[in-house]
Protein backbone atom coordinates (compact mmCIF):
# COMPACT_ATOMS: atom_id res chain seq x y z
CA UNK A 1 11.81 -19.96 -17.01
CA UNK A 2 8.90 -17.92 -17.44
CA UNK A 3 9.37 -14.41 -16.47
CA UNK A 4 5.77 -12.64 -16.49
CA UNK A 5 4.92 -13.30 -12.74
CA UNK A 6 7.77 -11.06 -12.38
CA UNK A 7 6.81 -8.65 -14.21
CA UNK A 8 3.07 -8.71 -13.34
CA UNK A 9 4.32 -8.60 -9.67
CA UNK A 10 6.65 -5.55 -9.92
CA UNK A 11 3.92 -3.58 -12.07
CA UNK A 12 1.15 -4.48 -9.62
CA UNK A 13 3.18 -3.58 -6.61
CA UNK A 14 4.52 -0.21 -8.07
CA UNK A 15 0.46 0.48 -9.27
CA UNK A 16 -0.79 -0.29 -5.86
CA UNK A 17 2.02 1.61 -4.09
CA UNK A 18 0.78 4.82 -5.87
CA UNK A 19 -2.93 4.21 -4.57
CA UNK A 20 -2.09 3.22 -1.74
CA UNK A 21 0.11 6.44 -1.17
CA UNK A 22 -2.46 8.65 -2.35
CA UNK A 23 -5.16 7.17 -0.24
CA UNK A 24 -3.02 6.88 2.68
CA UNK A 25 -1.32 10.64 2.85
CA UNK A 26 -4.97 12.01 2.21
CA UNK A 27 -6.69 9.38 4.64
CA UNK A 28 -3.57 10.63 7.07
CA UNK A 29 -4.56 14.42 6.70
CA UNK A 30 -7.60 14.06 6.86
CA UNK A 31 -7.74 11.77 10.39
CA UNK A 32 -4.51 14.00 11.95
CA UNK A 33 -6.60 16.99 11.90
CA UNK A 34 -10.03 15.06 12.76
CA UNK A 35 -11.39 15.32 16.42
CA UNK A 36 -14.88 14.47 15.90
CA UNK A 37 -16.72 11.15 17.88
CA UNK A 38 -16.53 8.93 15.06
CA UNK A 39 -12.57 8.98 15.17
CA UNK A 40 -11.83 5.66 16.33
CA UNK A 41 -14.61 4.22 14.38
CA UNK A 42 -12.92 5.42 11.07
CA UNK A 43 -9.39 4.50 12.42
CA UNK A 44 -10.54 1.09 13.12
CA UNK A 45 -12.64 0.83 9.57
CA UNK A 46 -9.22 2.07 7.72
CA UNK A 47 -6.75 -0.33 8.96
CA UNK A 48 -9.71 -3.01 9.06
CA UNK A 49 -7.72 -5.05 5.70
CA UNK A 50 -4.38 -5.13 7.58
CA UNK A 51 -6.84 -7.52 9.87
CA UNK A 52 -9.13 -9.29 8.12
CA UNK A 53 -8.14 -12.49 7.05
CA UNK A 54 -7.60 -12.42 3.31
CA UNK A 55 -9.94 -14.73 1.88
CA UNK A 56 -12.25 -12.39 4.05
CA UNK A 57 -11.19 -9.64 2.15
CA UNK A 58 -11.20 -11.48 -1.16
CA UNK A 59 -14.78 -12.11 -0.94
CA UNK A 60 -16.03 -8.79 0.39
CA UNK A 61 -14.09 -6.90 -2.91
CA UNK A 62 -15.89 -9.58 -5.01
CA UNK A 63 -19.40 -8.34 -3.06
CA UNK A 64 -18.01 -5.45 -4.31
CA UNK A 65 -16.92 -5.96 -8.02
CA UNK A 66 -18.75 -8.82 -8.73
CA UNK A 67 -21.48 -9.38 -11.68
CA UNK A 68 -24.47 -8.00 -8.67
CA UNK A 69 -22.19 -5.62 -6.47
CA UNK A 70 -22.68 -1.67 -6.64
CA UNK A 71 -19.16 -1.46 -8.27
CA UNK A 72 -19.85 -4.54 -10.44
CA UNK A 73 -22.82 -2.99 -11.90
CA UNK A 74 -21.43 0.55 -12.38
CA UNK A 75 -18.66 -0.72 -14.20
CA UNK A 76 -20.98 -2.86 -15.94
CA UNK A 77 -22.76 -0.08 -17.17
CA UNK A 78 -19.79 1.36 -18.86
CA UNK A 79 -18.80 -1.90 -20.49
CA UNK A 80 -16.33 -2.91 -18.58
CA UNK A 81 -15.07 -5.31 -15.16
CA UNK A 82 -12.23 -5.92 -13.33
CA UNK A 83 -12.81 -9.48 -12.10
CA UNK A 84 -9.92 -11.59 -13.56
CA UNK A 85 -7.95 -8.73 -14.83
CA UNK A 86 -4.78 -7.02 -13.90
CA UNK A 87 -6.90 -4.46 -12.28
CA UNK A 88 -8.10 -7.04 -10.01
CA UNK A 89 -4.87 -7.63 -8.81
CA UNK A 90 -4.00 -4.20 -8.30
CA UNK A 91 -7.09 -3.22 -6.67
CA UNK A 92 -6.49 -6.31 -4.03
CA UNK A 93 -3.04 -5.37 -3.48
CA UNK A 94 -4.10 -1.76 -3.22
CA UNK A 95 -6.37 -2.39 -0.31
CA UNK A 96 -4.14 -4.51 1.63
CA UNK A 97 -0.84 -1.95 1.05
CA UNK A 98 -3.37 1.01 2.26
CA UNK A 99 -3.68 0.29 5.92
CA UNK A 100 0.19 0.19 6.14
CA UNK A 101 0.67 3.23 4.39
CA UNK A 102 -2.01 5.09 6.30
CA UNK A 103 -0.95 3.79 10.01
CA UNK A 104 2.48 5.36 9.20
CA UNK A 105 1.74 8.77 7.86
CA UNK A 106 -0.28 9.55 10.17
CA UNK A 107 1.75 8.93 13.15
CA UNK A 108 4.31 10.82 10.97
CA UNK A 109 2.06 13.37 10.64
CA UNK A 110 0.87 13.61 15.01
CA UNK A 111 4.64 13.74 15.21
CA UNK A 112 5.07 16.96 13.64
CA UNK A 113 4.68 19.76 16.10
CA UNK A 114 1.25 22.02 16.12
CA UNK A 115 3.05 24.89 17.05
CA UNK A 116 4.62 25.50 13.90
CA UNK A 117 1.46 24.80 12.32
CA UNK A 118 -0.30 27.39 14.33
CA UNK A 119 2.31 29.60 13.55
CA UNK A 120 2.23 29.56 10.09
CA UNK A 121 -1.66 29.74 10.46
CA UNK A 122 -1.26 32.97 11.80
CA UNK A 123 0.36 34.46 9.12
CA UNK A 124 -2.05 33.64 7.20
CA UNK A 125 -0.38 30.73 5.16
CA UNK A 126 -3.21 28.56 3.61
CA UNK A 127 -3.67 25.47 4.80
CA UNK A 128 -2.95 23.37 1.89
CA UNK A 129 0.41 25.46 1.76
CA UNK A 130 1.02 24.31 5.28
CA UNK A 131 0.40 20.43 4.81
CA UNK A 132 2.79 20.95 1.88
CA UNK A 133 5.72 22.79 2.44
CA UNK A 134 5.97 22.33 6.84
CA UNK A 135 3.75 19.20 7.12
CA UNK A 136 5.48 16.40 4.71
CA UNK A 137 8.68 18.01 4.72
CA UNK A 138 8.72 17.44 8.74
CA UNK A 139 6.95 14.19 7.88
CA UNK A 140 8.79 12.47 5.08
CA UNK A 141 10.80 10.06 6.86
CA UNK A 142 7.81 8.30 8.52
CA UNK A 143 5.79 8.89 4.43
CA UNK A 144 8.74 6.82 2.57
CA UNK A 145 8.63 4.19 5.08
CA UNK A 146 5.55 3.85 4.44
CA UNK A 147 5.96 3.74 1.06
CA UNK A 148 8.18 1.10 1.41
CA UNK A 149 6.02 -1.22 3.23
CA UNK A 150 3.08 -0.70 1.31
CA UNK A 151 5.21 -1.91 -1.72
CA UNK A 152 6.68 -4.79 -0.17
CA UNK A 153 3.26 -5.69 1.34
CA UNK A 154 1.41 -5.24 -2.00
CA UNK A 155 3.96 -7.85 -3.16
CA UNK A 156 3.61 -10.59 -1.47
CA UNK A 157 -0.67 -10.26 -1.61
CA UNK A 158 -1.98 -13.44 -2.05
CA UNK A 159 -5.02 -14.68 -0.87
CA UNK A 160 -7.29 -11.38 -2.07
CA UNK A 161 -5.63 -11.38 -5.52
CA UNK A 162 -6.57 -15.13 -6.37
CA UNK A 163 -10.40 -14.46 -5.02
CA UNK A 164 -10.80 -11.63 -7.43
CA UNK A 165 -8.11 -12.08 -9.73
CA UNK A 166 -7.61 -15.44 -10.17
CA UNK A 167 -4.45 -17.74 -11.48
CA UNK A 168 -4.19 -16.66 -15.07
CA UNK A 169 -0.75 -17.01 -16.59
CA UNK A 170 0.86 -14.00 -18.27
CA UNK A 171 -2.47 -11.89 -16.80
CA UNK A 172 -2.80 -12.25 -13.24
CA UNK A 173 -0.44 -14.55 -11.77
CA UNK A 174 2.18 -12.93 -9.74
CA UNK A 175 4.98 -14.30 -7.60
CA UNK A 176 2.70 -15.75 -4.88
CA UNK A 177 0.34 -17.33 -6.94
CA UNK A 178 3.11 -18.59 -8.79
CA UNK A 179 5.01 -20.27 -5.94
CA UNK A 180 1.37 -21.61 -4.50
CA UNK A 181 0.48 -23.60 -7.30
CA UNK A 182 3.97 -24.86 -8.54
CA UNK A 183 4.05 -26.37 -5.11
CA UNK A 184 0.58 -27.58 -5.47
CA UNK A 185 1.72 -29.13 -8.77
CA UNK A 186 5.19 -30.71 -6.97
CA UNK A 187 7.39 -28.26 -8.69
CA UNK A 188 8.98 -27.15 -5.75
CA UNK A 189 11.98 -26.73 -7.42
CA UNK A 190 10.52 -23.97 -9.00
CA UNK A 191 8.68 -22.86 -6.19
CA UNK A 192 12.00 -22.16 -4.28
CA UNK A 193 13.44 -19.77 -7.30
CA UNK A 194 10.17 -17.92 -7.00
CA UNK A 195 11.03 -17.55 -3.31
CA UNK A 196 14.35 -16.31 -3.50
CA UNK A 197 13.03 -14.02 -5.93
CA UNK A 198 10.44 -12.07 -4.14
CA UNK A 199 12.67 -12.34 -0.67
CA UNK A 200 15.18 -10.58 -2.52
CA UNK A 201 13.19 -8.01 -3.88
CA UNK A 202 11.57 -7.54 -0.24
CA UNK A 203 14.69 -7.43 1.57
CA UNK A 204 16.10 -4.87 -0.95
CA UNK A 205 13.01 -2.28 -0.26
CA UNK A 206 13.40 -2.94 3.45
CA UNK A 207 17.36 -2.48 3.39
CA UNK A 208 17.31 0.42 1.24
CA UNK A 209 14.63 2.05 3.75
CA UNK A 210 17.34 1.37 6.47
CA UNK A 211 20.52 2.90 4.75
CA UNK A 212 18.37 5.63 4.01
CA UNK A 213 16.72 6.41 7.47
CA UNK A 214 20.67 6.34 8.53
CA UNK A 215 21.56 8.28 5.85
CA UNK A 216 18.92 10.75 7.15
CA UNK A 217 20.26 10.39 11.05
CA UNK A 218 23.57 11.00 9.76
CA UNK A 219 22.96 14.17 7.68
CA UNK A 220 20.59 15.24 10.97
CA UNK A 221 23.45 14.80 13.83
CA UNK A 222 25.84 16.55 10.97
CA UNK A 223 23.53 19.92 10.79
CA UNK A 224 22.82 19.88 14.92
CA UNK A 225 26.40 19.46 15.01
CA UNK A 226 27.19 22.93 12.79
C-alpha cells in the first residue's frame, strides 16, 4: 500500500499547525487588546474560512495565487508558484486551521484577568514581557487546544487543497484526497483503510488534549489543595 498520502498528510498538518499558531496567537493579541469600531468587522473577516464553504475558499486562494492574482504575480516575479505544489496544500490547510486556532486563544487570552496585567504594567514590565511570561502562561491551556484542533482540522482539509493543490500522487495527495478518489474509482476497500487511518490519528490528538487538560485539573486541585 502506498504510504506517501500519509506522509504528505502528517507534514502538511504539522506545517500548517505552525502557521496557523503563529497567525492565530498574534491575530489573538492583537484583537484581545483591540477596542476600536472595526472590532467585529475583523473578528468576523478572521474566522470567515471556518465558514465559507470550501470550494468557496478554494477558488478565492486561487484569485489569490493564481497565474493573474496579486500573489500569483509576485511570486511570479521571483520565479516561482505554489499552485499544484506541496505549498499549496499547506497554504489551504493553513487558512482553514487559522480560524480555529485564533477563536481559542483569544478567548484564552479575555480569560486571563486584567488586573494582573495592570499590575505588572505598573511596575513598569514591558508589554511584550507581560504577554509572555503572565499572558500565555495563564493562557496555555486554552493555546494547546487550539493547537490541537488546528492540527486535526488541517488534516482532514479537503475541498481547498484539491482547488489549489490538486490530486497529484506522491506531491499533493493527502489522506482525503486519497479516500475521495479511491472511492470515486470503486476502491472502497482502500478507501476504508484510509479512513481508519486519519480517524485514528484525529482521535489520538483529541484524546491526548483530554488526558492532558485532566492532567492539568489534577495537578491544579493538587496545588489549591497544599
Amino acid at each position: 500500500m502506498e504510504l506517501s498520502p500519509l506522509w504528505i498528510s502528517l507534514k502538511t498538518a504539522l506545517a500548517a499547525t505552525v502557521i496557523a499558531f503563529i497567525l492565530g496567537i498574534t491575530a489573538a493579541k492583537a484583537m484581545s487588546s483591540y477596542r476600536g469600531r472595526l472590532k467585529s468587522v475583523l473578528d468576523g473577516f478572521f474566522i470567515l474560512p471556518l465558514v465559507l464553504p470550501p470550494t468557496v475558499l478554494g477558488f478565492l486562494l486561487l484569485v489569490l495565487f493564481g497565474r493573474h492574482g496579486p500573489l500569483g504575480q509576485l511570486l511570479a516575479l521571483l520565479g516561482t508558484t505554489v499552485i499544484f505544489s506541496w505549498s499549496a496544500t499547506v497554504i489551504a490547510a493553513a487558512v482553514v486551521a487559522f480560524p480555529l486556532m485564533y477563536r481559542t486563544a483569544l478567548g484564552a487570552f479575555e480569560q486571563v484577568d486584567p488586573d494582573l496585567l495592570d499590575a505588572a504594567r505598573t511596575m513598569g514590565v514591558p508589554e511584550i514581557t507581560i504577554f509572555a511570561r503572565i499572558t500565555v502562561p495563564l493562557a496555555w491551556p486554552g493555546i494547546v487546544a487550539g493547537t490541537i484542533l488546528a492540527f486535526a482540522r488541517a488534516l482532514g482539509e479537503f475541498g481547498a487543497t484539491l482547488m489549489l493543490a490538486g490530486n497529484i500522487p506522491g506531491r499533493t495527495q493527502t489522506i482525503p484526497l486519497a479516500i475521495f478518489f479511491l472511492v470515486e474509482s470503486g476502491q472502497r476497500a482502500r478507501a476504508a483503510v484510509w479512513v481508519l487511518v486519519i480517524i485514528t490519528i484525529s482521535l489520538a490528538a483529541i484524546t491526548g488534549l483530554q488526558y492532558w487538560k485532566n492532567r492539568q485539573g489534577l495537578t491544579l486541585a493538587r496545588i489549591k489543595e497544599g
